[in-house]
Protein backbone atom coordinates (compact mmCIF):
# COMPACT_ATOMS: atom_id res chain seq x y z
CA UNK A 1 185.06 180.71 -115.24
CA UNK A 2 184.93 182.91 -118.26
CA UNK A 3 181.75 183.95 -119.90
CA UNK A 4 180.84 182.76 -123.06
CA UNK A 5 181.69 185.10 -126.38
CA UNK A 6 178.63 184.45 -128.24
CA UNK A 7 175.63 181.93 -128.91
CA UNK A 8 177.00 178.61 -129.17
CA UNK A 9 173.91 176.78 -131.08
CA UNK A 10 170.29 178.07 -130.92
CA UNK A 11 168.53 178.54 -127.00
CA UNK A 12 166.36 175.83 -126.47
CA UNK A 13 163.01 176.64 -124.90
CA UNK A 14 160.28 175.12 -124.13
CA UNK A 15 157.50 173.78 -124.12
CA UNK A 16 159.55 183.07 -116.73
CA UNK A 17 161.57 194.08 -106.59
CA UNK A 18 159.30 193.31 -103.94
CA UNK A 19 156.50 191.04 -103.60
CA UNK A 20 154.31 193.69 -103.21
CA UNK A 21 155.23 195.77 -105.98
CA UNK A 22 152.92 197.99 -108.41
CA UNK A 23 149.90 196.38 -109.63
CA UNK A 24 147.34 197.08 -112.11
CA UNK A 25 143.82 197.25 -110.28
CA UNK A 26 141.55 193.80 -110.73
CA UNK A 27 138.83 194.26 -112.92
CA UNK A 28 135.48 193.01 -114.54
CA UNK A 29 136.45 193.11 -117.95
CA UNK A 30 139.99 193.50 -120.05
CA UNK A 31 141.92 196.84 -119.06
CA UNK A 32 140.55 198.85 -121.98
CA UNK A 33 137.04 199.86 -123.40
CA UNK A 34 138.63 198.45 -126.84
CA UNK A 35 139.78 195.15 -125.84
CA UNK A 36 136.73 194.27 -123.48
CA UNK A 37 134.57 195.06 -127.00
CA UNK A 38 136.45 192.75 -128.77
CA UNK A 39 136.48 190.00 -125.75
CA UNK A 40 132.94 190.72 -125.61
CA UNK A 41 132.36 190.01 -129.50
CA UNK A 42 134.23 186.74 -129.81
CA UNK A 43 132.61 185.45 -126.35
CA UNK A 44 129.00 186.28 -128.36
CA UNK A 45 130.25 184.46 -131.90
CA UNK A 46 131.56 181.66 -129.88
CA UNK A 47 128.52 180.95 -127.82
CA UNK A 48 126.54 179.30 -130.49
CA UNK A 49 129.47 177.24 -131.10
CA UNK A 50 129.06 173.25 -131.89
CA UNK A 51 131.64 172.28 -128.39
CA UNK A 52 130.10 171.92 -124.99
CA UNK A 53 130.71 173.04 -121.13
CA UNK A 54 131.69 169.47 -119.76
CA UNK A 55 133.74 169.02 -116.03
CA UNK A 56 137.19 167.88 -116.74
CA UNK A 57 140.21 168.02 -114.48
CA UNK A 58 142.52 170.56 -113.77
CA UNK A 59 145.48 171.95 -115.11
CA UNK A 60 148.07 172.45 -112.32
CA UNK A 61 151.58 172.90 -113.79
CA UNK A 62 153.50 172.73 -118.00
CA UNK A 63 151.94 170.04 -119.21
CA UNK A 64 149.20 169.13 -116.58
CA UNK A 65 148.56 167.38 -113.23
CA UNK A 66 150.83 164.15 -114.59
CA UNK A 67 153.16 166.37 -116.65
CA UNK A 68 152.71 164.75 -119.70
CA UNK A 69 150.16 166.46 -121.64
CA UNK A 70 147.42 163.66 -121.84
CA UNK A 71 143.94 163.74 -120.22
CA UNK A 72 142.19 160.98 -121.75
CA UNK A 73 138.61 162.19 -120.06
CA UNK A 74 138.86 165.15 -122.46
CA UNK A 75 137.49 165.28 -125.80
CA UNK A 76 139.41 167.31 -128.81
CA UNK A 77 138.11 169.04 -131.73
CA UNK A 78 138.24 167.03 -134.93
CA UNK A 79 138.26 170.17 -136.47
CA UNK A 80 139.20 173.84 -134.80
CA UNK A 81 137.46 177.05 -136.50
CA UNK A 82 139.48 180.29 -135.84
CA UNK A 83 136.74 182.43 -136.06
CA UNK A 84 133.79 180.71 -134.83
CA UNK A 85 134.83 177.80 -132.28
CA UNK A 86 136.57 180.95 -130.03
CA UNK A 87 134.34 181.32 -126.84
CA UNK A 88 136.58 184.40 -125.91
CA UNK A 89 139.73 185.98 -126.69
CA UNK A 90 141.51 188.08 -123.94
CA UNK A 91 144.51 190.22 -124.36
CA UNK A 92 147.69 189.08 -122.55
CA UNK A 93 150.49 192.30 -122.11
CA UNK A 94 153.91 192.20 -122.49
CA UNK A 95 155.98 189.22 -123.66
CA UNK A 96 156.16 185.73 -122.13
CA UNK A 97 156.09 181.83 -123.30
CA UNK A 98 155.07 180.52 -120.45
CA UNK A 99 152.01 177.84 -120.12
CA UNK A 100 148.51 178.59 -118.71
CA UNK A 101 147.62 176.55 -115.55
CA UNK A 102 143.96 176.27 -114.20
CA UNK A 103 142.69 175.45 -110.69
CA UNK A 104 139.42 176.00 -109.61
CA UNK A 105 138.30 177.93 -112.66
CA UNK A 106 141.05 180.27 -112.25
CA UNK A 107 143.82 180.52 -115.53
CA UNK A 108 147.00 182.14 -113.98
CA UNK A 109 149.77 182.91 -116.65
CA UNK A 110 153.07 185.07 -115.99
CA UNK A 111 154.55 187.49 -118.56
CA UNK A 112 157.08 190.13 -118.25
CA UNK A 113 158.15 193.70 -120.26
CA UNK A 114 160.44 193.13 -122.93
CA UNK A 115 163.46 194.36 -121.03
CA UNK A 116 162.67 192.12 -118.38
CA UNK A 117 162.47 195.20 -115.76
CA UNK A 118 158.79 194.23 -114.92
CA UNK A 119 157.64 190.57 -114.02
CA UNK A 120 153.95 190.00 -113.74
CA UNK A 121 151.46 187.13 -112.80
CA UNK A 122 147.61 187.76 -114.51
CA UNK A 123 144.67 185.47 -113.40
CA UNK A 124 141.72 185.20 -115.73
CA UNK A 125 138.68 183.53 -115.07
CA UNK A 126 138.31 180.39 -117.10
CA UNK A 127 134.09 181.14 -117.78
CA UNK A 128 134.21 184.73 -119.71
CA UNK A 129 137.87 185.89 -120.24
CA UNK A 130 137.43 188.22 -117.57
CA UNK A 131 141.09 189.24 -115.25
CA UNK A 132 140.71 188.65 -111.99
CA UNK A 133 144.51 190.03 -110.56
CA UNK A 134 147.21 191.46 -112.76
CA UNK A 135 149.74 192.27 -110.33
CA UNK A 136 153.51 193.04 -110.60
CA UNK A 137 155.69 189.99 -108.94
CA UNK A 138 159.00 191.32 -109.14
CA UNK A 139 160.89 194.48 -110.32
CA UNK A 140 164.86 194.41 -112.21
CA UNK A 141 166.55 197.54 -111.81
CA UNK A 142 169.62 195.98 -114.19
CA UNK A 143 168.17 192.53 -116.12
CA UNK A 144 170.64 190.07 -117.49
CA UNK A 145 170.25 189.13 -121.55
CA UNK A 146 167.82 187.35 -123.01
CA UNK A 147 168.24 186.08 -126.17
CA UNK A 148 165.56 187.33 -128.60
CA UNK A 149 163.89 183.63 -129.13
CA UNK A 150 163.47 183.92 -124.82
CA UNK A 151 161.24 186.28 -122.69
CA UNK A 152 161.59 186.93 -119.21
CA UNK A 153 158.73 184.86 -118.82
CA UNK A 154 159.22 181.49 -120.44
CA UNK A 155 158.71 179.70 -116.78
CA UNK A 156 155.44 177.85 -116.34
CA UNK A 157 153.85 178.71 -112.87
CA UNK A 158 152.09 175.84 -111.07
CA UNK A 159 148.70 176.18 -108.87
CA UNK A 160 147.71 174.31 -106.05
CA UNK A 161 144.52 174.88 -103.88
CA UNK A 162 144.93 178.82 -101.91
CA UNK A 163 148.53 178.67 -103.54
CA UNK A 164 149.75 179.59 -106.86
CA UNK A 165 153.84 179.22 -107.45
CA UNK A 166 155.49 181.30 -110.10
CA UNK A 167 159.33 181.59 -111.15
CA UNK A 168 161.07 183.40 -113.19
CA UNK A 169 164.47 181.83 -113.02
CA UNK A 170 167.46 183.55 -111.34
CA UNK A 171 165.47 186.65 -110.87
CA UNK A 172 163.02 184.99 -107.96
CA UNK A 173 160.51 182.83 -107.29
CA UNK A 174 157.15 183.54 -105.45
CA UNK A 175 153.83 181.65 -104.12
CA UNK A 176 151.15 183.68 -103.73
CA UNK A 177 147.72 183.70 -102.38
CA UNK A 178 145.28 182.38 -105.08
CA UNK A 179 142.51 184.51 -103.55
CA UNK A 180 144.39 187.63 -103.39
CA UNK A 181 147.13 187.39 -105.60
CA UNK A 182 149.57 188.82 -102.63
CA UNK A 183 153.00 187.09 -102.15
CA UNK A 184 153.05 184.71 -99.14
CA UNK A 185 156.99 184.09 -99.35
CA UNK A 186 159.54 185.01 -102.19
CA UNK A 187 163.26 184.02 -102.76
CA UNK A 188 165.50 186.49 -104.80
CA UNK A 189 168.37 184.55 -104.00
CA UNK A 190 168.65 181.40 -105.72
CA UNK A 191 171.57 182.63 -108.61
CA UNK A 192 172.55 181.42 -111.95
CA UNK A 193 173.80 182.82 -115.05
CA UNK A 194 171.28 181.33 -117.81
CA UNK A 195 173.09 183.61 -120.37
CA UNK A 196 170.02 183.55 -122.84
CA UNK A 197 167.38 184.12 -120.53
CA UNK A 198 165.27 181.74 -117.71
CA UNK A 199 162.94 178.90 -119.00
CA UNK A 200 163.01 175.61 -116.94
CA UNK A 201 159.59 175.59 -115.26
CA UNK A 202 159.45 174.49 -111.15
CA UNK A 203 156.75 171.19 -110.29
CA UNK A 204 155.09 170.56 -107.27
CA UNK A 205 155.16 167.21 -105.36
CA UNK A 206 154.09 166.04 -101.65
CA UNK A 207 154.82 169.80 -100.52
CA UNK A 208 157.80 170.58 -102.67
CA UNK A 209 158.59 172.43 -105.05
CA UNK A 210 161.52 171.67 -107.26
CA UNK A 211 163.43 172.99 -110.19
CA UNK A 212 166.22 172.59 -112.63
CA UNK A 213 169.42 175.57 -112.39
CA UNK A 214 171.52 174.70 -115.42
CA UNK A 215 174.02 177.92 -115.74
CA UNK A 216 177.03 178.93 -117.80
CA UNK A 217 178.37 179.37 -113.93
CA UNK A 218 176.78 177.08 -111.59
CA UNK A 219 174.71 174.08 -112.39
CA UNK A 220 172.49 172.60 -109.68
CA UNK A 221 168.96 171.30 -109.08
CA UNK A 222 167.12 172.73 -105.99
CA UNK A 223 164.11 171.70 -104.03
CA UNK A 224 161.89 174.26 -101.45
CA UNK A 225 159.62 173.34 -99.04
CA UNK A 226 156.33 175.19 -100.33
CA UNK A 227 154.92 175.79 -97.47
CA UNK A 228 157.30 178.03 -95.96
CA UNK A 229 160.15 178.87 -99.31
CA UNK A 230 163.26 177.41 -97.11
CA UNK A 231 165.38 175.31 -98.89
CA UNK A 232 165.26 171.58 -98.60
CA UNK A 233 168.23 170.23 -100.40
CA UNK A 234 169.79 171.69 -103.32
CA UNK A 235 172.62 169.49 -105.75
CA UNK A 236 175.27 169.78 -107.68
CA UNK A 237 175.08 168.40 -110.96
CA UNK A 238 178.57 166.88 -110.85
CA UNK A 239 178.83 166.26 -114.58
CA UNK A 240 181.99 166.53 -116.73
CA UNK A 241 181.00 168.69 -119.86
CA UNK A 242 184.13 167.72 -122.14
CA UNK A 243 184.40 171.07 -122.63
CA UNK A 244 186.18 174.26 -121.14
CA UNK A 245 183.51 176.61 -123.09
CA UNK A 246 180.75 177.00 -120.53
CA UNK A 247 177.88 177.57 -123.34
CA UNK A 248 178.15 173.33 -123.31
CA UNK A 249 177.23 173.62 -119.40
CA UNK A 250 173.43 175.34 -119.52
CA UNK A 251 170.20 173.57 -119.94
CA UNK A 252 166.79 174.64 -119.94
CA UNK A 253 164.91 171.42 -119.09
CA UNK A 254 161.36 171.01 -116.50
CA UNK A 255 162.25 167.90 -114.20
CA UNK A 256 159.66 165.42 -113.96
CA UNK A 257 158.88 162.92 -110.77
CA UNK A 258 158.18 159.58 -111.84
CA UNK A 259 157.64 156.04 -109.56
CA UNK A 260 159.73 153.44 -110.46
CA UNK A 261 159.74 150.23 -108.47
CA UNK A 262 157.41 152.07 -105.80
CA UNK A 263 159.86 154.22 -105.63
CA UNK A 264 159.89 158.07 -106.96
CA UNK A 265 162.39 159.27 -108.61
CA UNK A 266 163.07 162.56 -110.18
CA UNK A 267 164.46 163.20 -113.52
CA UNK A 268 166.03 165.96 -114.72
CA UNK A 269 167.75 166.22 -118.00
CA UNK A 270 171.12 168.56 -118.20
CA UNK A 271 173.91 168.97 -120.77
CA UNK A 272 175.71 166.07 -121.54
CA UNK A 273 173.55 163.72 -118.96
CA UNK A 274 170.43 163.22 -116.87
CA UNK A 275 170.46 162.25 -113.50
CA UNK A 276 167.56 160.98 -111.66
CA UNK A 277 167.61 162.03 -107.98
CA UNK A 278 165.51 161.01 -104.76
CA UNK A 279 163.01 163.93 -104.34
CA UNK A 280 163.44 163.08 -100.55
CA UNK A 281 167.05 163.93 -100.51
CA UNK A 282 168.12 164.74 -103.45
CA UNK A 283 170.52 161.74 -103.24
CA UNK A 284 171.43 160.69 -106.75
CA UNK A 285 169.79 157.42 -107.83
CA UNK A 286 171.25 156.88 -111.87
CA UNK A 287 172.57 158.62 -114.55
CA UNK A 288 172.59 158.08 -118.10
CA UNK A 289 174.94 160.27 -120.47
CA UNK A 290 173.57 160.95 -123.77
CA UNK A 291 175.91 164.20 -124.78
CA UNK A 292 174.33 167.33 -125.99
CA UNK A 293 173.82 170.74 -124.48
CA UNK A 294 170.56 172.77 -124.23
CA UNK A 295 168.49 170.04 -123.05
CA UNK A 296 165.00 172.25 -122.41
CA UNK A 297 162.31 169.60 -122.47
CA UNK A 298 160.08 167.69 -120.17
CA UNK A 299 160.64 163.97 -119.59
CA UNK A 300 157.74 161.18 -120.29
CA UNK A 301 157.26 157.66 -119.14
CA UNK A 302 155.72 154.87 -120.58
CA UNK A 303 155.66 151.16 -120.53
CA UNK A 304 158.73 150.94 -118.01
CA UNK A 305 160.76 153.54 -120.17
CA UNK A 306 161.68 157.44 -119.36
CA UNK A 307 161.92 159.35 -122.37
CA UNK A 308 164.74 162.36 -122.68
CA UNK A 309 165.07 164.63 -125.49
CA UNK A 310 168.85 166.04 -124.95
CA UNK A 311 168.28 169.18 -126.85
CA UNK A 312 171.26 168.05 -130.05
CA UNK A 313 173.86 165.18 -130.87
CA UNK A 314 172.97 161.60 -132.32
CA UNK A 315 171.21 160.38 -129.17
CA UNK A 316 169.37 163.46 -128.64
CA UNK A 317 166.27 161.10 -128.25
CA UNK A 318 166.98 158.56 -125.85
CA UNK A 319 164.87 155.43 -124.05
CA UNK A 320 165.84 154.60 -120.26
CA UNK A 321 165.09 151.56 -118.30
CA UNK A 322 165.48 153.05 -114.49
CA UNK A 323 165.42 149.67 -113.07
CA UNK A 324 168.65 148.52 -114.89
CA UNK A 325 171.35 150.25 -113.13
CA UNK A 326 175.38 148.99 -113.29
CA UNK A 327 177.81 149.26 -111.09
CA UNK A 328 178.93 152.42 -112.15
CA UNK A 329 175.58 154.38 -111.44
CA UNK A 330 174.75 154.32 -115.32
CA UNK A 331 171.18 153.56 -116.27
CA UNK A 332 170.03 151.65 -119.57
CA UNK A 333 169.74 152.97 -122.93
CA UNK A 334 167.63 150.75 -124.15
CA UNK A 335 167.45 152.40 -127.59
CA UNK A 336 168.32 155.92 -128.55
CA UNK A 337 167.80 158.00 -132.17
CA UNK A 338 169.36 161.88 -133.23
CA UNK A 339 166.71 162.16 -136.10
CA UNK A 340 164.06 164.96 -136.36
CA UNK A 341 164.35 165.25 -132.31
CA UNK A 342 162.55 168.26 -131.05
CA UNK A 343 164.82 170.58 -129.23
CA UNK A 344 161.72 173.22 -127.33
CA UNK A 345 158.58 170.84 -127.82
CA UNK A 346 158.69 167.53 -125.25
CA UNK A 347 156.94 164.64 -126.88
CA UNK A 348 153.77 162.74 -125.70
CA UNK A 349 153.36 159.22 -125.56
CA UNK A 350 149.76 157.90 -126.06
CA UNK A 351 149.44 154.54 -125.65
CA UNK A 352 152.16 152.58 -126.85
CA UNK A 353 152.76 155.46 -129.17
CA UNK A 354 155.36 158.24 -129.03
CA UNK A 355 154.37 161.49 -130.80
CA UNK A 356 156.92 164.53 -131.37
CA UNK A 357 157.25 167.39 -133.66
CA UNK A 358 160.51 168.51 -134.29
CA UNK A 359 161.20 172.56 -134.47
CA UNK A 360 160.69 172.60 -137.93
CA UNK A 361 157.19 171.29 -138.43
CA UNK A 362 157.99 167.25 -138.67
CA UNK A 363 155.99 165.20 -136.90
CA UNK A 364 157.25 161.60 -135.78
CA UNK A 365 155.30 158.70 -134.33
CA UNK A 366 157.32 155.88 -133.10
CA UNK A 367 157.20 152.74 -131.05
CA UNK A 368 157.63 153.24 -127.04
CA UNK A 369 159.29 150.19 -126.59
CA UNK A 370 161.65 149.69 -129.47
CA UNK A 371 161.65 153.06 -131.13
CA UNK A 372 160.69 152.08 -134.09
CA UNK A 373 159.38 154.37 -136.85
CA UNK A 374 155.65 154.41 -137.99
CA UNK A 375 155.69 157.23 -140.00
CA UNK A 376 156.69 160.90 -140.03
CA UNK A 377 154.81 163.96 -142.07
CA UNK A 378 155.54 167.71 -141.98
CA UNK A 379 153.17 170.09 -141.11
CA UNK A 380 154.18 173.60 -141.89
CA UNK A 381 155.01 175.41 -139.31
CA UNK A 382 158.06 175.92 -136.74
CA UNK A 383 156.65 174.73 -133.70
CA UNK A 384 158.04 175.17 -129.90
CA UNK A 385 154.80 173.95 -128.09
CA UNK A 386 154.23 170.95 -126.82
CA UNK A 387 151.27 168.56 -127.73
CA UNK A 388 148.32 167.53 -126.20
CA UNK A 389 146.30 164.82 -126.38
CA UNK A 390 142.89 163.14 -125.16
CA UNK A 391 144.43 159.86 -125.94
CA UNK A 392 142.88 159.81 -129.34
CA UNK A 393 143.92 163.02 -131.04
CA UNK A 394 146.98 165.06 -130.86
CA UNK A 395 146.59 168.68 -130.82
CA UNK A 396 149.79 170.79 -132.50
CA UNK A 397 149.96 174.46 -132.01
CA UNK A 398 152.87 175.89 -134.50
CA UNK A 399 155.13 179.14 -134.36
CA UNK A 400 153.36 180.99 -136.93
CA UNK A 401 149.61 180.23 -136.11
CA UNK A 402 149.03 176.66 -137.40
CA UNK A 403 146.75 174.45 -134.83
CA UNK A 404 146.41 171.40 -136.32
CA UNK A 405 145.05 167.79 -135.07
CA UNK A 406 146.36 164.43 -136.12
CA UNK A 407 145.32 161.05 -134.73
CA UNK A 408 147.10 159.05 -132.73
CA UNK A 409 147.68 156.02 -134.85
CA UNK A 410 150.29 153.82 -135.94
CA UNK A 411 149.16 155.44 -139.74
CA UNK A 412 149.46 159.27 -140.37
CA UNK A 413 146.17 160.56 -140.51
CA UNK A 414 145.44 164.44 -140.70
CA UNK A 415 142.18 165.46 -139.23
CA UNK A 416 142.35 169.20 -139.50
CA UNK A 417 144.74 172.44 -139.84
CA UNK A 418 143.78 175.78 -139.32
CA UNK A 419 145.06 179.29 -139.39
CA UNK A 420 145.05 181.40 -136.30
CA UNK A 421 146.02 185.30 -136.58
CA UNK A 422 148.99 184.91 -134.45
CA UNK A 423 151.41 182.00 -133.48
CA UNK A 424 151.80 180.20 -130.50
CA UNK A 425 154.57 179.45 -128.87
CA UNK A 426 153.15 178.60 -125.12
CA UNK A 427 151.76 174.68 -124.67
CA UNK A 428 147.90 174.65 -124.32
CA UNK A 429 146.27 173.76 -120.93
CA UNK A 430 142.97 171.18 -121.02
CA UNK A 431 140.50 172.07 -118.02
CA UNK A 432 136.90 173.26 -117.53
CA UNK A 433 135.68 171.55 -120.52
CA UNK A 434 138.17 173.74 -122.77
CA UNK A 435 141.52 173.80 -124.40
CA UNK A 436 143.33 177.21 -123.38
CA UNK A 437 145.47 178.74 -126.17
CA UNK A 438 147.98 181.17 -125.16
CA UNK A 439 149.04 182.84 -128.36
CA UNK A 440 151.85 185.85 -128.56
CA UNK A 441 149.54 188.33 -127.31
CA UNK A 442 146.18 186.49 -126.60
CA UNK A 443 144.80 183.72 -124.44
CA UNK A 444 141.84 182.01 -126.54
CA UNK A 445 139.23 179.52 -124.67
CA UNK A 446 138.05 177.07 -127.25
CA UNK A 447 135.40 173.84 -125.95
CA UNK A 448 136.15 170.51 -125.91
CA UNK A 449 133.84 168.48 -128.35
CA UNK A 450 130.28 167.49 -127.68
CA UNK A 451 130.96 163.76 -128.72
């Protein structure tokens, strides 16, 4: 197969040696005297702050517990101050998109060197800003490209009670100890040629982990018992790409295990189709062929319906009924639209709503069932994270520092936009009573409202 010459189209994101390599000592406070005074300042102007401490769930992998970016026990901001509604702002190092997850009142966030030669995992308690473990996962004595809109750390890690899983595509995948931060298994061997860098992020289910391998080579997904890291099934894709130029072949989607029928089913978009497997098996249950290439987004369900964004073409937005199947293995479409699709930000469905903003600052709410438009309104900003939402509010945060809320009605309504110092390119996590930003080269804890 022959490598691809250039960049065919822009990456789509979304929305990362040994596993006991070097690792920087744990600590009380951020690494420097510098940086803990300026943690230590913001934790002091946020503490008089108008948002309160409430218990709310965890956030375990991109996009939550249910992978869709909703906790409807939460309460947003109507409005977000950048100054004074920070509780604390911690430093993150080096360079990485990846999401925050929180267990336990533990963040844990991955990021990597700019060449990619250095892979790390940092875990920072969720109270005070305060790391707990920064710790080198893996080492690259020769890293592969990545494209300059891609780190080495785009891949979302996902926690689990005593475990934390963390991948950073074809360069290895790790659980760890959640207590120590020491690697309990690792796999180095599970290959693809991404050719603009790794950034589908693994999920957890029923002991497994699983994750999407869309290559310019090989294209496959794989599944690991996380107990142990031994492989439980892996898959070909088996798709024809109507193409001989291999750039049409990658993909940078997160799979996402819905139930269908009392059945569960995992999705996984790909170039040119998604194919919903058995997460048993990995026996192929449907497939539905929308076209495109660069599919790097995270499925949603609602009302009977899986949402796929297919990263371009003029069903890069499509509806699926999983239940209709013909004889040919093909799912329905039940409705489909190429306009204003985000190609690195998955959508949210509240309701009977679905919300998107598109990589240039447009955001889109439309009708689950039929697709219909309600409106659309640009916001501007480039944006590549995903929303959130307590089921009431939708919380944006855009490319060049823009966090902005709009409700989740079937009329546009702005409720606030503010300017943070840097952008944000990472989704936010909802846990402890908080929304977690992870900016370019900060993590910011910011409470959920008092009523």
């Amino acid at each position: 197969m022959r490598r691809p010459a250039g960049l065919f189209g822009p990456l789509i994101l979304f929305l990362a040696c040994c596993g006991c390599g070097g690792s920087r000592a744990p600590a009380d406070t951020p690494e420097t005297s510098g940086l803990a005074a300026e943690s230590e300042t913001l934790r002091t102007s946020g503490a008089g702050g108008t948002h309160a401490n409430a218990s709310q769930s965890d956030w375990t992998m991109f996009r939550g517990g249910d992978g869709n970016g909703l906790v409807e026990s939460a309460n947003l901001p109507v409005d977000i101050n950048a100054d004074s509604d920070v509780v604390w702002r911690t430093p993150v190092h080096g360079r990485g998109w990846s999401s925050p997850v929180v267990l336990e009142g533990t963040i844990w966030l991955t990021t990597a060197t700019e060449d990619g030669r250095s892979m790390s995992v940092l875990a920072i308690d969720a109270t005070d800003g305060t790391v707990i473990h920064d710790r080198v996962v893996f080492e690259n004595e020769s890293p592969n490209f990545s494209h300059p809109t891609n780190t080495y750390a785009s891949c979302s890690p996902v926690v689990e009670s005593g475990r934390v899983y963390v991948h950073f595509g074809r360069y290895g995948t790790a659980c760890l100890d959640s207590k120590s931060a020491e690697t309990l298994w690792e796999r180095r061997d599970i290959l693809y040629d991404d050719f603009r860098g790794p950034a589908s992020s693994p999920i957890l289910q029923d002991g497994r982990l699983y994750f999407s391998c869309d290559g310019v080579d090989v294209q496959y997904v794989i599944c690991l018992d996380a107990r142990t890291g031994e492989t439980a099934w892996k898959v070909d894709r088996r798709i024809d790409y109507e193409s001989d130029n291999p750039d049409r072949y990658k993909a940078y989607s997160t799979p996402a295990i819905f139930e269908v029928d009392g059945r569960l089913q995992l999705v996984s978009p790909a170039a040119m189709e998604t194919v919903a497997y058995d997460p048993k098996s990995g026996d192929e249950l449907w497939r539905v062929r929308h076209g495109g290439m660069n599919a790097g987004l995270r499925p949603v369900m609602a009302k009977g319906l899986i949402m796929v964004t297919a990263g371009d073409g003029g069903t890069s937005l499509v509806a699926i009924d999983p239940t209709e199947i013909d004889s040919d293995g093909y799912a329905k479409v039940v409705w489909s639209n190429g306009r204003m699709v985000p190609k690195r930000s998955s959508p949210i469905v509240v309701g009977e709503l679905l919300l998107m903003v598109s990589d240039d600052g447009i955001v889109t709410c439309r009708d689950v069932i039929s697709g219909e438009e309600f409106w659309k309104e640009r916001i501007r900003d480039d944006f590549w994270s995903s929303p959130v939402s307590d089921g009431e509010r939708v919380l944006l945060c855009g490319k060049d520092g823009t966090v902005a809320v709009v409700a989740a009605e079937r009329e546009y309504e702005l409720l606030s936009k503010t300017q943070f110092p840097e952008g944000f390119n990472a989704t936010p996590a909802i846990a402890d009573g908080a929304i977690f930003l992870r900016s370019i080269s900060h993590l910011y804890r910011i409470n959920q409202a008092t009523e």
